[in-house]
C-alpha atoms as a PDB file:
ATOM      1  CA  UNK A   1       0.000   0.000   0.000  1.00  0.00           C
ATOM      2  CA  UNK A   2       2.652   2.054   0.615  1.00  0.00           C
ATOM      3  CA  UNK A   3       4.273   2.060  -2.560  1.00  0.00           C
ATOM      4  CA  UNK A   4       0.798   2.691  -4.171  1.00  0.00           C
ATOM      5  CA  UNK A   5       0.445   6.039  -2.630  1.00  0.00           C
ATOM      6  CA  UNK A   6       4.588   7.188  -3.196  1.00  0.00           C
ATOM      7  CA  UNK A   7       3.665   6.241  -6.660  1.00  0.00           C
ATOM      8  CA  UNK A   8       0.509   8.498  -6.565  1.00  0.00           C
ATOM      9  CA  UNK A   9       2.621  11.310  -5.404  1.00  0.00           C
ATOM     10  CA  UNK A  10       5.207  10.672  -7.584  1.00  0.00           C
ATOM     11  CA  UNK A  11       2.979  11.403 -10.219  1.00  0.00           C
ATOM     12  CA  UNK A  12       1.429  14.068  -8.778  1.00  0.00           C
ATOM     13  CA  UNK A  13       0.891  17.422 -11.476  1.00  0.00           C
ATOM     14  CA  UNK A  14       2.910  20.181 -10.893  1.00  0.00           C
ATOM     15  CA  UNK A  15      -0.258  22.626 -10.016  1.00  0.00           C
ATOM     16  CA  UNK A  16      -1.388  19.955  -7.404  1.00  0.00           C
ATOM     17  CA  UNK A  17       2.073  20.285  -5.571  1.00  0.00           C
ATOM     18  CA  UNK A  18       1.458  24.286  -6.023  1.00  0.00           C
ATOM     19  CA  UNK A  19      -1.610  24.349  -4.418  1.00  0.00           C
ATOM     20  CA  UNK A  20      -0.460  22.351  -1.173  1.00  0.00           C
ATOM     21  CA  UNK A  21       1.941  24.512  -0.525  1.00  0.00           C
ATOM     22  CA  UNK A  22       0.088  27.373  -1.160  1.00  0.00           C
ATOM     23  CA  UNK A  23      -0.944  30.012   2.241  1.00  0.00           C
ATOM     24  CA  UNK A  24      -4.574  30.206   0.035  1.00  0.00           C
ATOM     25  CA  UNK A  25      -7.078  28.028   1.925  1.00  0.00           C
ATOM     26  CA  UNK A  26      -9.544  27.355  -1.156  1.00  0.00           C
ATOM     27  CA  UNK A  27      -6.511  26.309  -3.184  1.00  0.00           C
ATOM     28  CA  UNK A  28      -4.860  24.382  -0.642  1.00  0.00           C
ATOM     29  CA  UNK A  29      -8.097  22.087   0.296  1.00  0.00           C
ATOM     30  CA  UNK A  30      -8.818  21.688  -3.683  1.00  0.00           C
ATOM     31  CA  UNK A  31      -5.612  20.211  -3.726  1.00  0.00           C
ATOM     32  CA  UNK A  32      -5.702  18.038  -1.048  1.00  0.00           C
ATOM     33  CA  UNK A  33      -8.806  16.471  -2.055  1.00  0.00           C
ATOM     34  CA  UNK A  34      -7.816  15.966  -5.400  1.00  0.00           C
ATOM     35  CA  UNK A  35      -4.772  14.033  -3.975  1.00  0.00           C
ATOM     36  CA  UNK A  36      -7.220  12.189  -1.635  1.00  0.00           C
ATOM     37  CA  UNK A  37      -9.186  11.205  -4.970  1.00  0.00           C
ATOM     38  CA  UNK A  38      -6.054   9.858  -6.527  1.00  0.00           C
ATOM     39  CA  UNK A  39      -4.823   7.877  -3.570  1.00  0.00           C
ATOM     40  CA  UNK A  40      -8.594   6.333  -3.097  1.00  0.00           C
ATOM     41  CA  UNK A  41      -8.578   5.172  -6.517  1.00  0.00           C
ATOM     42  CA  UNK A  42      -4.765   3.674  -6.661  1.00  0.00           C
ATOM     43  CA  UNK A  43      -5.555   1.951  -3.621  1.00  0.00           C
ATOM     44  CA  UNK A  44      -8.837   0.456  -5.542  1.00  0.00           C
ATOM     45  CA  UNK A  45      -6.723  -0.404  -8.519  1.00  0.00           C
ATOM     46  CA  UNK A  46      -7.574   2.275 -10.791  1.00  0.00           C
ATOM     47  CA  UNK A  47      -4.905   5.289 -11.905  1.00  0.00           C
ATOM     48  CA  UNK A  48      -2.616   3.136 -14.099  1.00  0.00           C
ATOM     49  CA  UNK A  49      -0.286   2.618 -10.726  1.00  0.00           C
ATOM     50  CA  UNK A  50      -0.718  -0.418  -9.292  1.00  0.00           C
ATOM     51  CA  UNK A  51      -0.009  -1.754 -13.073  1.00  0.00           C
ATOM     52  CA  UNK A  52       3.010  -0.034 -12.211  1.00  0.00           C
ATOM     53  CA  UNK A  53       4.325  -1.370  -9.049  1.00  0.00           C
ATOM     54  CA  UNK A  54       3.326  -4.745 -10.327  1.00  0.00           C
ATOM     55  CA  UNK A  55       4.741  -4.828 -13.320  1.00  0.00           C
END
């Protein structure tokens, strides 16, 4: 599992890093939940990671 989500990360967009450092609250919680999407669905096979990882 946790190679799924340092994959997701990995992969992470540029603007999605942005935003979670960002001091802008709206930004900043748009981000995180986006990253929360893309973890939920690695973790449920989907995102193209877990092919990944597996091989």
């Amino acid at each position: 599992m946790n190679a799924i989500i340092l994959r997701v990360i990995e992969r992470a967009p540029q603007w999605l890093r942005h935003d979670l450092e960002t001091k802008d609250a709206c930004a900043r919680a748009r981000a995180e939940e986006t990253l929360a999407a893309m973890i939920s669905d690695a973790l449920a096979g989907g995102y193209g990671v877990t092919k990944d990882i597996q091989g």
